[in-house]
N, C-alpha and C. Protein backbone atom coordinates (compact mmCIF):
# COMPACT_ATOMS: atom_id res chain seq x y z
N UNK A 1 -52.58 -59.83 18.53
CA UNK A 1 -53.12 -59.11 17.40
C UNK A 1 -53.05 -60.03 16.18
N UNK A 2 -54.23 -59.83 15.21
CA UNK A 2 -54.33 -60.75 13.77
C UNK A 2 -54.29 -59.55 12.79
N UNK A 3 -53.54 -60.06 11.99
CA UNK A 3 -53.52 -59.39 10.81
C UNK A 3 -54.00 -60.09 9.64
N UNK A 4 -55.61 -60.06 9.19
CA UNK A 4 -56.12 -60.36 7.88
C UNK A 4 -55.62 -59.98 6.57
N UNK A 5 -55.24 -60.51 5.62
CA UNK A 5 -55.14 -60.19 4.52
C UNK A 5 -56.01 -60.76 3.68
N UNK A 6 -56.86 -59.75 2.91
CA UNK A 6 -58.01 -59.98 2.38
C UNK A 6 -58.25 -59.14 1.40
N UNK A 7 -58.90 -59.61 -0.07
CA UNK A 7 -59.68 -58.47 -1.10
C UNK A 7 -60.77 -57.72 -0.37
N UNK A 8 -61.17 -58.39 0.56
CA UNK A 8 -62.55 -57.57 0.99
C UNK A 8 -62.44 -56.45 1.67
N UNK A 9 -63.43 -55.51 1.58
CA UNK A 9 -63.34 -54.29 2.90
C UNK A 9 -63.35 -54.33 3.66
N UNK A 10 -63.27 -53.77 4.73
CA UNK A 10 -63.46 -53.54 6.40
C UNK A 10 -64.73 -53.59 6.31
N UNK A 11 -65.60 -52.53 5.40
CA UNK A 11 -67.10 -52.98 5.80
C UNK A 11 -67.65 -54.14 5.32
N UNK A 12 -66.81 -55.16 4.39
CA UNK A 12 -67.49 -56.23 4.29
C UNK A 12 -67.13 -57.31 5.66
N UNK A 13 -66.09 -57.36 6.59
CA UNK A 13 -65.97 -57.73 7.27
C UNK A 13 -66.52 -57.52 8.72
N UNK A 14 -66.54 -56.32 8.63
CA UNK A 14 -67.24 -55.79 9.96
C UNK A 14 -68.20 -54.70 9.65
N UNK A 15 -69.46 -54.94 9.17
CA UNK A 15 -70.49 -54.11 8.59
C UNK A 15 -71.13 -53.37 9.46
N UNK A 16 -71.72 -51.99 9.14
CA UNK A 16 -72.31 -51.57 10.10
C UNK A 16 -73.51 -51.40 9.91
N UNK A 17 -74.31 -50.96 11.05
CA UNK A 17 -75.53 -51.31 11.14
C UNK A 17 -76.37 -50.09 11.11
N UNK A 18 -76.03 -49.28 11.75
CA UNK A 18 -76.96 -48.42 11.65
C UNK A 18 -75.97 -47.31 10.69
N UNK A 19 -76.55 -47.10 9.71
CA UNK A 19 -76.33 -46.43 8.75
C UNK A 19 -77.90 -45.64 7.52
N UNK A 20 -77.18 -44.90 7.02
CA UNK A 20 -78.25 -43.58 6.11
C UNK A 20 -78.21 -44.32 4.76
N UNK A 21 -77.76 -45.60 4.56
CA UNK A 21 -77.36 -45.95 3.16
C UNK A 21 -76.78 -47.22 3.35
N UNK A 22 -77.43 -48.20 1.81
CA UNK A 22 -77.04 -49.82 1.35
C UNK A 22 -75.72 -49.74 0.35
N UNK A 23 -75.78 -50.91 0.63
CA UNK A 23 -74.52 -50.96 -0.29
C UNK A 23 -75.08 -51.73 -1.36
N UNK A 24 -74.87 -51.27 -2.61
CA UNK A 24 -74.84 -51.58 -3.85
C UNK A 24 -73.89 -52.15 -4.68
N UNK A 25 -73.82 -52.86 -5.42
CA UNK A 25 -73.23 -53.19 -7.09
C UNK A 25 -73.60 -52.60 -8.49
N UNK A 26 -73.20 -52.05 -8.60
CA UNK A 26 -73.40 -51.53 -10.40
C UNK A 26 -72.37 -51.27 -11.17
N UNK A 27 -72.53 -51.62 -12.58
CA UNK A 27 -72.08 -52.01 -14.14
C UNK A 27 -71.68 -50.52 -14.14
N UNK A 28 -71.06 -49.84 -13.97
CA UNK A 28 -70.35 -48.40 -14.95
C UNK A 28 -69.47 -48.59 -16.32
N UNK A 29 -69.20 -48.13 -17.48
CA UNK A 29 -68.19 -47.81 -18.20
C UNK A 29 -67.49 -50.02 -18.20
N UNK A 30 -68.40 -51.12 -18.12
CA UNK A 30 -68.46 -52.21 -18.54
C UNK A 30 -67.19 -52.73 -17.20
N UNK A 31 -67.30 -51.58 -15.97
CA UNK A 31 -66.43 -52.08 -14.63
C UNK A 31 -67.45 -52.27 -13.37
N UNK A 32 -67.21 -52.90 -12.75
CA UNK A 32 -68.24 -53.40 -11.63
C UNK A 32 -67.46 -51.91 -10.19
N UNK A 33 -68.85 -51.46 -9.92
CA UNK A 33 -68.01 -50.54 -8.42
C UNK A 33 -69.08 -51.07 -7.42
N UNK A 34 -68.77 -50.37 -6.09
CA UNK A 34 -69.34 -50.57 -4.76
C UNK A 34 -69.59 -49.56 -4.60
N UNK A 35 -71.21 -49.30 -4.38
CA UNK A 35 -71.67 -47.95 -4.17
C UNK A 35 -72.39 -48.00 -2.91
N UNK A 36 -72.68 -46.41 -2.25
CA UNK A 36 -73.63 -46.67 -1.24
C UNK A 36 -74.84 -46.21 -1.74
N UNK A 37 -75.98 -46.55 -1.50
CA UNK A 37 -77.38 -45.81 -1.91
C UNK A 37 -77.75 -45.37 -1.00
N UNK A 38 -78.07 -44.07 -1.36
CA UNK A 38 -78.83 -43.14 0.16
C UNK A 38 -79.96 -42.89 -0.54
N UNK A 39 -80.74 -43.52 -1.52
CA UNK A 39 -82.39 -43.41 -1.52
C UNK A 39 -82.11 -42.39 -2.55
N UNK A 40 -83.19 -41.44 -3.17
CA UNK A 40 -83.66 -40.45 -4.10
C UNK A 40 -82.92 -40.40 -4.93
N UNK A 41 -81.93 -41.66 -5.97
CA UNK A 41 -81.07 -41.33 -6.92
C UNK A 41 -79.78 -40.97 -6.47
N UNK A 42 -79.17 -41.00 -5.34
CA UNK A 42 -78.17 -40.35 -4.44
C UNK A 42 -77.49 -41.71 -4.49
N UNK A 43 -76.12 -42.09 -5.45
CA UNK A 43 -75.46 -43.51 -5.43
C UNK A 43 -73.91 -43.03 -5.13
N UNK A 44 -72.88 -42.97 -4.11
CA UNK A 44 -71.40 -42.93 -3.96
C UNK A 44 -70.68 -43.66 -4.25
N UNK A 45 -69.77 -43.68 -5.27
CA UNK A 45 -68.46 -44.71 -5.48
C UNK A 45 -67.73 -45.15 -4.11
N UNK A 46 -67.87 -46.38 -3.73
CA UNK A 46 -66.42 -46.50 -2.46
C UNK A 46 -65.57 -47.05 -2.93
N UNK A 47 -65.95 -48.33 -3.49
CA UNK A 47 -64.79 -49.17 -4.40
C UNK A 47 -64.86 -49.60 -5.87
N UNK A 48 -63.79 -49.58 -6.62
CA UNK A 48 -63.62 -50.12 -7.97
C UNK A 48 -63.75 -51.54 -8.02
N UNK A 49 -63.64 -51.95 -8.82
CA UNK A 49 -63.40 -53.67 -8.52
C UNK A 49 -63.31 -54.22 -10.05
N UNK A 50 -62.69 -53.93 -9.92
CA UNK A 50 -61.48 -54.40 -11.49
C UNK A 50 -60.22 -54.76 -12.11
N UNK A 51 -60.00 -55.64 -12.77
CA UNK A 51 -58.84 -56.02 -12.73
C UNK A 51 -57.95 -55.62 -13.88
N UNK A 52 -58.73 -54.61 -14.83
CA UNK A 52 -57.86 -53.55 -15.85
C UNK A 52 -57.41 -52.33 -14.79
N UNK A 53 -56.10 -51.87 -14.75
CA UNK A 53 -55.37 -50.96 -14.59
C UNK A 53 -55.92 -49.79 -15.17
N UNK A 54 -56.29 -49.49 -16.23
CA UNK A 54 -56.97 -48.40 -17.04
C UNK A 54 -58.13 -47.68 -16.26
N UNK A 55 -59.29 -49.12 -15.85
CA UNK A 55 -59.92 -48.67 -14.99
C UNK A 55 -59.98 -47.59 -14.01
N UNK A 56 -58.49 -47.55 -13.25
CA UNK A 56 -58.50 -46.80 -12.64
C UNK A 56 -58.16 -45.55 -12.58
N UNK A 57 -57.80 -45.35 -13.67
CA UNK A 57 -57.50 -43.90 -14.78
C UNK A 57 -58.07 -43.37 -14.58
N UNK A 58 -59.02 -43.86 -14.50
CA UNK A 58 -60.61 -43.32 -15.26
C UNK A 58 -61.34 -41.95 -14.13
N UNK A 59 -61.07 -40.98 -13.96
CA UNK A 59 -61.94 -40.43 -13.38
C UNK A 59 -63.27 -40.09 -12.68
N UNK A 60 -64.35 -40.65 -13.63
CA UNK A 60 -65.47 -40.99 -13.37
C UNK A 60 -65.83 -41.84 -12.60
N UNK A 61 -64.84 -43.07 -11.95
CA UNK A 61 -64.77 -44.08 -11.28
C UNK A 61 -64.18 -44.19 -10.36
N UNK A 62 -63.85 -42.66 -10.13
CA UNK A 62 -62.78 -42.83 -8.04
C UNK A 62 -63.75 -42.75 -7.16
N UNK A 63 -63.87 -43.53 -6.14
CA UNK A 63 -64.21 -43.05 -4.38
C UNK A 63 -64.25 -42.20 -4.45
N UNK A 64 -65.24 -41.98 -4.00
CA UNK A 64 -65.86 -40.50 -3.62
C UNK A 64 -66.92 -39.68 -4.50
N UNK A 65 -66.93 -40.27 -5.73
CA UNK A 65 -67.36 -39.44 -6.96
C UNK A 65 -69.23 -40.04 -6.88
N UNK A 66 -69.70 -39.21 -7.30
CA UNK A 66 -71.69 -39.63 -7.10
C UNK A 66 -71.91 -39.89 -8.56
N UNK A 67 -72.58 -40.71 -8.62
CA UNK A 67 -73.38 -41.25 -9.94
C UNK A 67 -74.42 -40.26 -9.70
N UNK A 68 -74.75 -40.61 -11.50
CA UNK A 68 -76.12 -40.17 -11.67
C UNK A 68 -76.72 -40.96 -12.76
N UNK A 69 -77.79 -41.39 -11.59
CA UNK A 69 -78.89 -41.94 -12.57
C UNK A 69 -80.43 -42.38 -12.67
């Protein structure tokens, strides 16, 4: 057994393929997240990616939470 230690995700390492949705980058609140896009304006937070602590305060910016825009 290997044990990786890595910043990256599991899905950046082992991506999947058949999926309902891309993975995105976008600027929120001047913090970079990882979103999925499922098409018609439909964007999911998976990851933060920031290196202020505050950031993650932030409500508007947890996993799981849907943009709108």
């Amino acid at each position: 057994m290997t044990i990786l230690y890595t910043p990256l995700s599991e899905y950046d390492i082992f991506p999947q393929t058949n999926s309902d949705y891309s993975i995105v980058y976008e600027n929120r609140n001047n913090c970079k997240v990882k979103c999925y896009d499922y098409g018609d304006g439909k964007r999911q937070i998976v990851q933060l990616l920031s290196t202020d602590p505050q950031d993650f305060m932030d409500p508007t910016l947890q996993p799981g939470q849907w943009l709108d825009y």
